[in-house]
PDB file of N, CA and C in Angstrom:
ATOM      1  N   UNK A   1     167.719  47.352 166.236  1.00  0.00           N
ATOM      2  CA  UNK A   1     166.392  47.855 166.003  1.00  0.00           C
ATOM      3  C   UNK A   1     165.311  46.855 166.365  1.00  0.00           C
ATOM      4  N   UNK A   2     165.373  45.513 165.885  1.00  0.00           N
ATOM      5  CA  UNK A   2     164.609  44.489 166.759  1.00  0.00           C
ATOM      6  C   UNK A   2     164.296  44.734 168.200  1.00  0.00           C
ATOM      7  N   UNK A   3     164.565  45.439 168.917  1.00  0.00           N
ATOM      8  CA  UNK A   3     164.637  45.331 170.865  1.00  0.00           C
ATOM      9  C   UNK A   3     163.794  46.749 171.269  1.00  0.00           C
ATOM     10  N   UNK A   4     163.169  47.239 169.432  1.00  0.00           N
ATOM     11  CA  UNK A   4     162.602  48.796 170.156  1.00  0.00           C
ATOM     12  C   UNK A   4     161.105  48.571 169.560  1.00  0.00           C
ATOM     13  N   UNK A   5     160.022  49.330 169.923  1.00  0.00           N
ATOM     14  CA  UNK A   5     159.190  49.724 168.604  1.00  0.00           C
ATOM     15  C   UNK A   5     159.327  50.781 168.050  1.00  0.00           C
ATOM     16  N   UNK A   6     159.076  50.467 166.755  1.00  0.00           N
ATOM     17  CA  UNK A   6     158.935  51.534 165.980  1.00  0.00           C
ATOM     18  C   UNK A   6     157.629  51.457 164.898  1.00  0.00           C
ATOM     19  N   UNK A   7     157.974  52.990 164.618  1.00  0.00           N
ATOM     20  CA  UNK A   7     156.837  53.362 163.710  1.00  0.00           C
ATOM     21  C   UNK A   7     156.604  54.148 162.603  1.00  0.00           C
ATOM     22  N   UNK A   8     156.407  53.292 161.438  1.00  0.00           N
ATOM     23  CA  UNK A   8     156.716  53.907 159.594  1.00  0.00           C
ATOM     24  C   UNK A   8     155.913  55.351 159.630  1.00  0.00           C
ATOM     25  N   UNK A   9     156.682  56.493 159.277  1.00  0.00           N
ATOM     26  CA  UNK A   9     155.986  57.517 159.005  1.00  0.00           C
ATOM     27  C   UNK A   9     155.725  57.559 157.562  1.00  0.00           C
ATOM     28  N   UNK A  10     154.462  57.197 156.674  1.00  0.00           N
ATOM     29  CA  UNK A  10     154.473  57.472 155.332  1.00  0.00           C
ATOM     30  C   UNK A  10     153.482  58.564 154.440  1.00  0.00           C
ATOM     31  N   UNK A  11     154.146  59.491 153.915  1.00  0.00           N
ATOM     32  CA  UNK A  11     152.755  60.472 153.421  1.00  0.00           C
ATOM     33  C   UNK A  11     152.686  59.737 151.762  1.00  0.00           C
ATOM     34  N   UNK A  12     151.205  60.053 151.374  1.00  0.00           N
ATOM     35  CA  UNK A  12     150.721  59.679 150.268  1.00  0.00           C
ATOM     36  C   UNK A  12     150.179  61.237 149.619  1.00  0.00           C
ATOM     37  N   UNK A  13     150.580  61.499 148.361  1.00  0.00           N
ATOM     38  CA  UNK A  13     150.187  62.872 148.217  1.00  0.00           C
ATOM     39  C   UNK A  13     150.097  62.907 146.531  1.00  0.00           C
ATOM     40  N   UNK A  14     149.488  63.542 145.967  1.00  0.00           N
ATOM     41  CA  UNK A  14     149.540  64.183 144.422  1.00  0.00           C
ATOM     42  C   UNK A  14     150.536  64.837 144.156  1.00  0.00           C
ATOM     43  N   UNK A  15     151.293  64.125 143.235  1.00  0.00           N
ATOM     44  CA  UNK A  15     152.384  64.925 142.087  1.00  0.00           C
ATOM     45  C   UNK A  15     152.615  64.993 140.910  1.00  0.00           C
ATOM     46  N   UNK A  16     151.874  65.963 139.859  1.00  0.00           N
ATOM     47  CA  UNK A  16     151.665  66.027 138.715  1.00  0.00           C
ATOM     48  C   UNK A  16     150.728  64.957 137.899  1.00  0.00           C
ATOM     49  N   UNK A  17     149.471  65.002 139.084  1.00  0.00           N
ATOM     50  CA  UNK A  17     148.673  64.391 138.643  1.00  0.00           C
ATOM     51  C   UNK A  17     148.947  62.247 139.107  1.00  0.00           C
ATOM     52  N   UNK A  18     149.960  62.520 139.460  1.00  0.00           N
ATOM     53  CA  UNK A  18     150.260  61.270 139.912  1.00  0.00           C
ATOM     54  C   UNK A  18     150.627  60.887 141.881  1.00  0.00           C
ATOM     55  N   UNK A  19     149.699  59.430 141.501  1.00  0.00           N
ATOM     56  CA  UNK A  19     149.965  59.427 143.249  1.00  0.00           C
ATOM     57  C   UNK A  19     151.676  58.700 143.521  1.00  0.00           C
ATOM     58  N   UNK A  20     151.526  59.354 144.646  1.00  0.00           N
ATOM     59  CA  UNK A  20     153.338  58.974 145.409  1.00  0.00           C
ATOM     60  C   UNK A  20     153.201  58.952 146.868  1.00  0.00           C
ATOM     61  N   UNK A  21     153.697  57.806 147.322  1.00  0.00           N
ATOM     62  CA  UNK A  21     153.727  57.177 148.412  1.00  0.00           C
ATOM     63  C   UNK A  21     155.279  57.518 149.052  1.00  0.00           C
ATOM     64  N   UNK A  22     155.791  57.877 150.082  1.00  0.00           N
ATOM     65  CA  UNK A  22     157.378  58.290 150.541  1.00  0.00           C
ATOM     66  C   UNK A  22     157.059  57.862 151.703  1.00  0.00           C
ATOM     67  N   UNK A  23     157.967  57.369 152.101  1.00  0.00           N
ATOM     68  CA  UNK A  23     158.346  56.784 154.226  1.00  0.00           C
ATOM     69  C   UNK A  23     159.590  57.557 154.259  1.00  0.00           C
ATOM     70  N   UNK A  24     158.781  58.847 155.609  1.00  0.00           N
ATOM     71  CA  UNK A  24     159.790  59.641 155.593  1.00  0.00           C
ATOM     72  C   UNK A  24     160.688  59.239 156.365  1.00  0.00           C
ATOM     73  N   UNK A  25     160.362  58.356 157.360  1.00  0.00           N
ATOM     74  CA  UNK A  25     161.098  57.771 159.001  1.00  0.00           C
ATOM     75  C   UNK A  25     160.563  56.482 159.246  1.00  0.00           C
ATOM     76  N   UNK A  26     161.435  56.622 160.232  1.00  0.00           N
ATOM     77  CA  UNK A  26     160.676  55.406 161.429  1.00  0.00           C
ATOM     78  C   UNK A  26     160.949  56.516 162.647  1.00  0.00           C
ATOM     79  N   UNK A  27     159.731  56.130 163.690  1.00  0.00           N
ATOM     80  CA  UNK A  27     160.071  57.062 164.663  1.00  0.00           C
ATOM     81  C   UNK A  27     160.490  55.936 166.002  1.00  0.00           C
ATOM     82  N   UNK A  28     160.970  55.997 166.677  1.00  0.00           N
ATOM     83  CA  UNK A  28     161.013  55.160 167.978  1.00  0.00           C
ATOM     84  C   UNK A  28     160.049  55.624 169.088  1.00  0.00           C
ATOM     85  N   UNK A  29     159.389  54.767 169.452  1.00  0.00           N
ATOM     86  CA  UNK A  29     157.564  54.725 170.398  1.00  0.00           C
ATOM     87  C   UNK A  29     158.576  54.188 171.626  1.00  0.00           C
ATOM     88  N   UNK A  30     158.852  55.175 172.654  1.00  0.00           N
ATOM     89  CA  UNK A  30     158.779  54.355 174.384  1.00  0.00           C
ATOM     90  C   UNK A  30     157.734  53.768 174.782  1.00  0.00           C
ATOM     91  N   UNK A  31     157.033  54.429 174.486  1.00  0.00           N
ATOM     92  CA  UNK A  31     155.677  54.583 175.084  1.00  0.00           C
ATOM     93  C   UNK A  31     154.675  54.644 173.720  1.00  0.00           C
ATOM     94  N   UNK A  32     153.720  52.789 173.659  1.00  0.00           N
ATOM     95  CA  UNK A  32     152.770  53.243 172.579  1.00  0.00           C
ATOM     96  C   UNK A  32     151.775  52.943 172.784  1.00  0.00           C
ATOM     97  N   UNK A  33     151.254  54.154 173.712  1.00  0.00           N
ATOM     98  CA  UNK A  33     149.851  54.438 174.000  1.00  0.00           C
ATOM     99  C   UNK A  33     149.198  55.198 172.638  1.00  0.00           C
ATOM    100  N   UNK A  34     147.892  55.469 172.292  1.00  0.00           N
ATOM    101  CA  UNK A  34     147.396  56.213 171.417  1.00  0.00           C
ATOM    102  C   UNK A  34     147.839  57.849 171.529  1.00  0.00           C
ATOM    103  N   UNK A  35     147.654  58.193 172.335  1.00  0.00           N
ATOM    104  CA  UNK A  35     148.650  60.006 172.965  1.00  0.00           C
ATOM    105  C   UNK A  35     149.962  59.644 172.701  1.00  0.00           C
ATOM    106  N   UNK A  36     150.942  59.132 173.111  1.00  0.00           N
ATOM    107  CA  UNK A  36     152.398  59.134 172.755  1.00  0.00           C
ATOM    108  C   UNK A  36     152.623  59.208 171.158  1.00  0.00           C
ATOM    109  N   UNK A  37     151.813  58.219 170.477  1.00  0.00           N
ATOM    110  CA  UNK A  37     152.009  57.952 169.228  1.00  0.00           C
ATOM    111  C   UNK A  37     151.779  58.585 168.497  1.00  0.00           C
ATOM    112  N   UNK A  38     150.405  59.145 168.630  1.00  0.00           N
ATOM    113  CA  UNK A  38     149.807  60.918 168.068  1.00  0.00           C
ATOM    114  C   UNK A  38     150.442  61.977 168.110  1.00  0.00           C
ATOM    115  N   UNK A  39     151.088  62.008 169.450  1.00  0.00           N
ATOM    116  CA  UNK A  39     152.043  63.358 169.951  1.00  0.00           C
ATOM    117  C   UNK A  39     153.737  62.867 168.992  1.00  0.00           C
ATOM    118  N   UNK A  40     154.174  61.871 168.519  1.00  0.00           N
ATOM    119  CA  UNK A  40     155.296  61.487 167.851  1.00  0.00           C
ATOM    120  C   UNK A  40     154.596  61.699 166.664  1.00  0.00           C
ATOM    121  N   UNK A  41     154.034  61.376 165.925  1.00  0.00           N
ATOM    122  CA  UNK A  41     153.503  61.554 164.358  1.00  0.00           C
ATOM    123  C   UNK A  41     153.095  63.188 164.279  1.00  0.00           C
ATOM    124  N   UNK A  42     152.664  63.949 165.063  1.00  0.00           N
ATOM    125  CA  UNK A  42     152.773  65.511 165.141  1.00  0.00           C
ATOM    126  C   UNK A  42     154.033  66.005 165.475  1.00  0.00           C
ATOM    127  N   UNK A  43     155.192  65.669 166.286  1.00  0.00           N
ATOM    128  CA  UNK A  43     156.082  66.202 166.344  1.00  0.00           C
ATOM    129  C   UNK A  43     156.771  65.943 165.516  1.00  0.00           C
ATOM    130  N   UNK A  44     156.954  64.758 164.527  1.00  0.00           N
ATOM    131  CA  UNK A  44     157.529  64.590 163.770  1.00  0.00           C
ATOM    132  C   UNK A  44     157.227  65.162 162.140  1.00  0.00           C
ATOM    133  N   UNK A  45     156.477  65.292 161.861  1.00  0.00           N
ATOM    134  CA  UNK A  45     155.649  66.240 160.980  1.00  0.00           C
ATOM    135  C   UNK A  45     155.915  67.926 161.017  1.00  0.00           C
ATOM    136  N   UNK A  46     156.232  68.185 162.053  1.00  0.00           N
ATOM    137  CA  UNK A  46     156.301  69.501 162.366  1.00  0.00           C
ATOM    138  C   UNK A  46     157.719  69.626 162.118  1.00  0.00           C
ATOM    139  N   UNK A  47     158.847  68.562 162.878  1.00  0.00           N
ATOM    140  CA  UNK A  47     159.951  68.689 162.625  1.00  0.00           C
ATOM    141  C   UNK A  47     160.459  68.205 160.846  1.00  0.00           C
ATOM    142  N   UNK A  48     159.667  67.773 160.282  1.00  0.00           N
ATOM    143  CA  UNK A  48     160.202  67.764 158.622  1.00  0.00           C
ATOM    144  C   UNK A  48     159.307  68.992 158.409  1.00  0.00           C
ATOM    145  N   UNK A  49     158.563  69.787 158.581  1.00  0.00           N
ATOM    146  CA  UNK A  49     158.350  70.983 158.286  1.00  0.00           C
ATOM    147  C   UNK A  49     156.806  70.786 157.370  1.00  0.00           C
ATOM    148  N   UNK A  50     156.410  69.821 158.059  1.00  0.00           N
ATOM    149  CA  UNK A  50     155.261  69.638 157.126  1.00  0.00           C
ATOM    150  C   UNK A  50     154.062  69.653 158.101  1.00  0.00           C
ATOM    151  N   UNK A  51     152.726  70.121 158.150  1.00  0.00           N
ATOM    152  CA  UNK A  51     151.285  70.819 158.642  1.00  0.00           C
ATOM    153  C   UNK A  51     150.431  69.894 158.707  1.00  0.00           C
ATOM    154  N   UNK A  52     150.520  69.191 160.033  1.00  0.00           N
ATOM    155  CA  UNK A  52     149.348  68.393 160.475  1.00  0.00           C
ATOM    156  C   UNK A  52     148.092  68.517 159.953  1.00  0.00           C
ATOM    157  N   UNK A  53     148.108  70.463 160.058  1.00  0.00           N
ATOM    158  CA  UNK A  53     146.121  70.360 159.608  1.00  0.00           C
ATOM    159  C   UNK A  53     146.177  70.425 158.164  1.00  0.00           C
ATOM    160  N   UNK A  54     147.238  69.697 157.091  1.00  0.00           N
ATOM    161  CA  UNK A  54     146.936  69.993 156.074  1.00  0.00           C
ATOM    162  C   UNK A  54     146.883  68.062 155.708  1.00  0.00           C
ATOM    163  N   UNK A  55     146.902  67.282 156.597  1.00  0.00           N
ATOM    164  CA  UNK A  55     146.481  65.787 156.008  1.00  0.00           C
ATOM    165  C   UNK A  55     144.690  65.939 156.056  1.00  0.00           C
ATOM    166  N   UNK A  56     144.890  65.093 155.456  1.00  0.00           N
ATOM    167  CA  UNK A  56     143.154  64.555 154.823  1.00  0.00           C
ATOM    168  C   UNK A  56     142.796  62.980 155.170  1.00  0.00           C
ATOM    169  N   UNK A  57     143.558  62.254 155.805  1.00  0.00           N
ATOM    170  CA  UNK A  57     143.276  61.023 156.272  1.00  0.00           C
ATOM    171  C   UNK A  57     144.641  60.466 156.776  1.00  0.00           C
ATOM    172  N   UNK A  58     143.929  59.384 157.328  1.00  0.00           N
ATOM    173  CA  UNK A  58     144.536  58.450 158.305  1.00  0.00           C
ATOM    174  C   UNK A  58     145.081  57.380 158.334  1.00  0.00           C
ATOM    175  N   UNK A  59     145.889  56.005 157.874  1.00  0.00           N
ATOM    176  CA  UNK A  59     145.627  54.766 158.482  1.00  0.00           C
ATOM    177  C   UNK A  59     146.830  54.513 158.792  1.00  0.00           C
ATOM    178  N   UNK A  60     145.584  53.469 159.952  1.00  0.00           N
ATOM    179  CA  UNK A  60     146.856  52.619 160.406  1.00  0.00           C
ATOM    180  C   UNK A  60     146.453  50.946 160.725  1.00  0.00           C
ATOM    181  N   UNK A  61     146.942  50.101 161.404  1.00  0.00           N
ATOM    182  CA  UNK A  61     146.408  49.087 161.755  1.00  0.00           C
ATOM    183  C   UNK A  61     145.150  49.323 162.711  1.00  0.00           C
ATOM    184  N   UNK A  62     144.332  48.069 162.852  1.00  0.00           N
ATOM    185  CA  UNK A  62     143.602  48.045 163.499  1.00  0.00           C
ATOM    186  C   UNK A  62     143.379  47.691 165.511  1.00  0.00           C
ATOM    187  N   UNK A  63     144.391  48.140 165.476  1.00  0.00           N
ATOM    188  CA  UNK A  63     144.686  47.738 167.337  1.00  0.00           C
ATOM    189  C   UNK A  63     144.099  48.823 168.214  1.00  0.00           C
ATOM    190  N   UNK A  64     143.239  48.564 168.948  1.00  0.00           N
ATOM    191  CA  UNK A  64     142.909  49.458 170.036  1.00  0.00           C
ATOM    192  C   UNK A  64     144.093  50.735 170.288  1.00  0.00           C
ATOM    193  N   UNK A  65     144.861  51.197 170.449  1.00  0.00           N
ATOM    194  CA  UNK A  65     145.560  52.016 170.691  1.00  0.00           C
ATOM    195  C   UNK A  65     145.865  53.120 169.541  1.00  0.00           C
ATOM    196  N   UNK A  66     145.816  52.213 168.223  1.00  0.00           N
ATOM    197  CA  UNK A  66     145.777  53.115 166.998  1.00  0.00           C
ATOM    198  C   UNK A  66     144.564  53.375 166.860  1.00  0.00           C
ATOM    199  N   UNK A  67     143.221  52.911 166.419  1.00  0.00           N
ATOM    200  CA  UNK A  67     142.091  52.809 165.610  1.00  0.00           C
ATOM    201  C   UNK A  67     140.872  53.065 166.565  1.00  0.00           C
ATOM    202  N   UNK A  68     141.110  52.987 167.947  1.00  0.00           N
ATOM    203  CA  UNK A  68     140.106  52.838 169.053  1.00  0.00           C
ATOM    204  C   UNK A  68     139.488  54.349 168.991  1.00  0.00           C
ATOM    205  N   UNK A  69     138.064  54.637 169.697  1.00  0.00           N
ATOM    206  CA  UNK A  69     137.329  55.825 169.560  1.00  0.00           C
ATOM    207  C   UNK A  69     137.629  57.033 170.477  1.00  0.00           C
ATOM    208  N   UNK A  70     137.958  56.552 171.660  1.00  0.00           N
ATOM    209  CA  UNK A  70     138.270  57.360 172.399  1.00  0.00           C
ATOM    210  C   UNK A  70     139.911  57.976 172.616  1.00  0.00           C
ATOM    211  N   UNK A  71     140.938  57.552 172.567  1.00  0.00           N
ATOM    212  CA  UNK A  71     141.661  57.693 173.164  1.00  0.00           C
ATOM    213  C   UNK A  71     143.131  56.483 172.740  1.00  0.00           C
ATOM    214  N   UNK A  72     142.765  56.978 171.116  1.00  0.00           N
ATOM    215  CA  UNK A  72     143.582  56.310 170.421  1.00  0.00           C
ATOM    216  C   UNK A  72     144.374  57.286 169.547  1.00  0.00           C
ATOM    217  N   UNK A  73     144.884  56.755 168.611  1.00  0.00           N
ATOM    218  CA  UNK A  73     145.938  57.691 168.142  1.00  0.00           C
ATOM    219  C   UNK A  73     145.047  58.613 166.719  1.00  0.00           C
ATOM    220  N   UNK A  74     144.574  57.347 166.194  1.00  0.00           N
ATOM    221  CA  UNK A  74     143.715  58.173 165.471  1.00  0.00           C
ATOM    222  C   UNK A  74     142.728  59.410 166.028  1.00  0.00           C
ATOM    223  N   UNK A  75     141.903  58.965 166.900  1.00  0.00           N
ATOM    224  CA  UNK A  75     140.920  59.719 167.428  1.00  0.00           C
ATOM    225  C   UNK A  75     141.705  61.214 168.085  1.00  0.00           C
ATOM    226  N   UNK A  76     142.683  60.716 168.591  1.00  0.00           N
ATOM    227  CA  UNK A  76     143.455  62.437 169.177  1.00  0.00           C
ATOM    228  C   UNK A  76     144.135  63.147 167.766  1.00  0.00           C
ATOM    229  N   UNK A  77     144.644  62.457 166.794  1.00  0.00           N
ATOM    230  CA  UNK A  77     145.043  63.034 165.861  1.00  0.00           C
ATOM    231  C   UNK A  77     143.520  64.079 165.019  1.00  0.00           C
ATOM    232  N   UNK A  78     142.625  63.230 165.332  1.00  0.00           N
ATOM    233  CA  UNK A  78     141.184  63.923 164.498  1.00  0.00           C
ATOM    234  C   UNK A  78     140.708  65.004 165.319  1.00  0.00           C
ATOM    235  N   UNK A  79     141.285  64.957 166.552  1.00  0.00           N
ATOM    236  CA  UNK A  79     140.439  65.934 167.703  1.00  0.00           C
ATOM    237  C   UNK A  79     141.505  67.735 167.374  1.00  0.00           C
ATOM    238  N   UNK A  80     142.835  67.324 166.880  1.00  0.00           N
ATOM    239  CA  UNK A  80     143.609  68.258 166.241  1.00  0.00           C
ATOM    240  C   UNK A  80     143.290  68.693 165.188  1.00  0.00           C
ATOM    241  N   UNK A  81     143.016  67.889 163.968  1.00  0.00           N
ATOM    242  CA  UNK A  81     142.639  68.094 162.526  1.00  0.00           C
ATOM    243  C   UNK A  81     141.367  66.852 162.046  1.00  0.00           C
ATOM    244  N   UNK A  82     140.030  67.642 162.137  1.00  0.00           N
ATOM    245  CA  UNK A  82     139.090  67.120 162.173  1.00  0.00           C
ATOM    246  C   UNK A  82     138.948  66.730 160.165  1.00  0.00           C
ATOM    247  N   UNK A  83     139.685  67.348 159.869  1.00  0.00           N
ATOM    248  CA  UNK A  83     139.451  66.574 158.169  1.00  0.00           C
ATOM    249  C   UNK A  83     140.278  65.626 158.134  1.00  0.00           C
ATOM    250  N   UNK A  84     140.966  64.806 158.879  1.00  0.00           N
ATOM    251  CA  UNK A  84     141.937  64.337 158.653  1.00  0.00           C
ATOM    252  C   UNK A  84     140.983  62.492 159.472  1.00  0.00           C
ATOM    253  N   UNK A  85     139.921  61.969 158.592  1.00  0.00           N
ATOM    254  CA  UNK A  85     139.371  60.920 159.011  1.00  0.00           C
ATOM    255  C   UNK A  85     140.180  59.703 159.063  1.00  0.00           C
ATOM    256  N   UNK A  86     140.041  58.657 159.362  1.00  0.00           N
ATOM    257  CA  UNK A  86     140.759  57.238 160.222  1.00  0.00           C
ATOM    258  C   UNK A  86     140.097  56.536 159.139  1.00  0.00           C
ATOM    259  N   UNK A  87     140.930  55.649 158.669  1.00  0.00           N
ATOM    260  CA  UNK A  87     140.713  54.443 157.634  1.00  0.00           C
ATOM    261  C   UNK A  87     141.579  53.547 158.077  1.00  0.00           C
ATOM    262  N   UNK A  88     141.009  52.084 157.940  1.00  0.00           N
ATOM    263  CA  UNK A  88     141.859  51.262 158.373  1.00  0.00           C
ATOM    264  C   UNK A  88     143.204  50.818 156.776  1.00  0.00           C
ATOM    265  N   UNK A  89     144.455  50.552 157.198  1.00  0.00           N
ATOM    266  CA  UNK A  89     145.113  50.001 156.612  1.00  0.00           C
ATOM    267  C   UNK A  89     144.975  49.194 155.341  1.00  0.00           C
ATOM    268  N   UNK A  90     144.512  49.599 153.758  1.00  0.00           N
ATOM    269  CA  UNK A  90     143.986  48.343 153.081  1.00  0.00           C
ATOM    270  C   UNK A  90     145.653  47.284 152.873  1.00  0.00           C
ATOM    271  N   UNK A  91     146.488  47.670 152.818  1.00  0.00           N
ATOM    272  CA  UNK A  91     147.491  47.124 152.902  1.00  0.00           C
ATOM    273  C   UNK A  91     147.625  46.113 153.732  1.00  0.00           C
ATOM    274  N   UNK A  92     147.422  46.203 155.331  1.00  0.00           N
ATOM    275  CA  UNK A  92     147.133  45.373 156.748  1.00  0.00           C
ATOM    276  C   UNK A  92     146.072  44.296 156.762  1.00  0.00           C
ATOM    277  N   UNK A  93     144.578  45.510 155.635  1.00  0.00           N
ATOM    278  CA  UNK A  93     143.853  44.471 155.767  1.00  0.00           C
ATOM    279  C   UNK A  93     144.329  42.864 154.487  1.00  0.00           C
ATOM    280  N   UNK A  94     145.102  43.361 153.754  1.00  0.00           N
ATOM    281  CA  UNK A  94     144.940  42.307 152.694  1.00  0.00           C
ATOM    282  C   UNK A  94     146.041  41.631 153.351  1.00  0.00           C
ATOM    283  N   UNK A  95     146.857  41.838 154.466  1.00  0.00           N
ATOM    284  CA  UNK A  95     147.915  40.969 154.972  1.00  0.00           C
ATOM    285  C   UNK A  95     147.145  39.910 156.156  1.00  0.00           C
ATOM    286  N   UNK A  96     146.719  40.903 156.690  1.00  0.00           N
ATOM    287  CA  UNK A  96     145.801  39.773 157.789  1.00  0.00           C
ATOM    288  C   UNK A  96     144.960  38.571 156.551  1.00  0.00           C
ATOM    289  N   UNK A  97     144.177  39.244 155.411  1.00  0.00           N
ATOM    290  CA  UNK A  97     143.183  38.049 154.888  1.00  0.00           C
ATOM    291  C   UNK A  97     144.154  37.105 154.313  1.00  0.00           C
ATOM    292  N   UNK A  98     145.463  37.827 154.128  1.00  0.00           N
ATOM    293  CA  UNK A  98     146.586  36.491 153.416  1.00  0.00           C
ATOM    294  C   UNK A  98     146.693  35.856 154.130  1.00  0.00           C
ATOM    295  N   UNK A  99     146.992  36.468 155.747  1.00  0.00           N
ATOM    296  CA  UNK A  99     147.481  34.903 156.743  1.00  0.00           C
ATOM    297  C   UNK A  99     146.565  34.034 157.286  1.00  0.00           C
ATOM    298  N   UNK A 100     145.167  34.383 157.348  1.00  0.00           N
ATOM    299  CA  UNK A 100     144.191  33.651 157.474  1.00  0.00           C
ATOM    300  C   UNK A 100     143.864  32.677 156.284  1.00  0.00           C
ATOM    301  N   UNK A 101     143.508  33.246 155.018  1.00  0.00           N
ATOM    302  CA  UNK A 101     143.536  32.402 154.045  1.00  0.00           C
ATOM    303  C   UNK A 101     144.723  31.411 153.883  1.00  0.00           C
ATOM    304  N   UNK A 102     146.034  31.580 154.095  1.00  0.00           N
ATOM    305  CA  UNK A 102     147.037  30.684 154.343  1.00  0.00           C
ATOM    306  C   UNK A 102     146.774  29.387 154.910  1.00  0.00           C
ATOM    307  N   UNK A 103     145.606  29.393 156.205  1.00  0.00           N
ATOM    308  CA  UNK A 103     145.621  28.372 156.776  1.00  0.00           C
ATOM    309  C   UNK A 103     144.545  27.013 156.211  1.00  0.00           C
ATOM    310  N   UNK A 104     144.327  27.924 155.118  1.00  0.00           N
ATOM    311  CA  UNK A 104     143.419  27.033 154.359  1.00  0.00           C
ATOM    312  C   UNK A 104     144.092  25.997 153.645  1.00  0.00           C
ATOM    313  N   UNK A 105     144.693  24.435 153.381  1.00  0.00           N
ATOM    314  CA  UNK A 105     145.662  24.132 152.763  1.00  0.00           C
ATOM    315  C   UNK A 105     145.748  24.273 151.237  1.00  0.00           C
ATOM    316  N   UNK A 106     144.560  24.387 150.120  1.00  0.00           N
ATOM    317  CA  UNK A 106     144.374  24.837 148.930  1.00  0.00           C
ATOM    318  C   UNK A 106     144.915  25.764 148.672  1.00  0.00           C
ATOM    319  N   UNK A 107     144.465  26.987 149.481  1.00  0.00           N
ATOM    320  CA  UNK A 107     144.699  28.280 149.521  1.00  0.00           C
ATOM    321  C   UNK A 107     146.651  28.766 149.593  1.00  0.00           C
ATOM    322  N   UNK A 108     147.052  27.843 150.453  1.00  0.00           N
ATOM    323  CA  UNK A 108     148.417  28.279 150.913  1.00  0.00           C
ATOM    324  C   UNK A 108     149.405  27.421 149.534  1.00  0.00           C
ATOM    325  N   UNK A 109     149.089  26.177 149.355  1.00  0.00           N
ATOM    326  CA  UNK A 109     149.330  25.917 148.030  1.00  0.00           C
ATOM    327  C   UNK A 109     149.852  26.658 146.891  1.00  0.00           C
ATOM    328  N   UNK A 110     148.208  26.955 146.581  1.00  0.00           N
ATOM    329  CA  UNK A 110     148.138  28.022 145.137  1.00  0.00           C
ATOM    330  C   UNK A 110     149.020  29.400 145.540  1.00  0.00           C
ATOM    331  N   UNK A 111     149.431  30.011 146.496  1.00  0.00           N
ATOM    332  CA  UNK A 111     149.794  30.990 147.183  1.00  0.00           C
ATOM    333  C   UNK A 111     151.469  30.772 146.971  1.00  0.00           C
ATOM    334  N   UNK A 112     151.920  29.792 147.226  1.00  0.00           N
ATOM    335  CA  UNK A 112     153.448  29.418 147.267  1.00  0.00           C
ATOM    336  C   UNK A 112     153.504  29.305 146.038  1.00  0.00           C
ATOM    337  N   UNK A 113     152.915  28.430 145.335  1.00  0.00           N
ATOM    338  CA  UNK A 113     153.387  28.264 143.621  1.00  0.00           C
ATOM    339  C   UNK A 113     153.427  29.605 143.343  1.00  0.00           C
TER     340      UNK A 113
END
């Protein structure tokens, strides 16, 4: 699995009043243009039997190909299901501010203890 990309499919949804997070897959990306990746997260959705136009948001990392305006994965996924808005990753973002703050030597310190 190291020698491919791949890509976490995870829905976040209400159940009995409580939130629940599930990773239904990983999908394998030949090709990860923003269209390939959009067109795999819809086909794959469709094939667990679950309704694109019924998500309500988005995220993913912040890389041109996911997050970009035109002709990214988000943006074609919104051009399908326009309630379904693009948020970036807060998960990604608090990983990126960990590895930056890391390089602080205080910071990476208090972090290891």
């Amino acid at each position: 699995m190291s020698n491919w990309e791949q890509l976490g499919l995870v829905v976040r949804y209400i159940c009995n009043g409580q939130v629940v997070e599930r990773q239904l897959e990983y999908i394998k990306c030949d090709n990860c243009t923003g269209g390939k990746v959009s067109e795999a997260i819809i086909s794959t959705l469709k094939q667990l039997q679950l309704d694109p136009m019924l998500c309500r948001a988005q995220t993913y990392d912040g890389t041109g190909n996911m997050a970009g305006c035109n002709s990214a994965c988000a943006a074609l996924f919104q051009k399908i299901n326009p309630r379904a808005p693009y948020f970036h990753c807060a998960s990604h973002g608090l990983n990126l501010a960990l590895s930056h703050a890391s390089k602080v030597p205080e910071i990476r310190n208090m972090i290891c203890v």
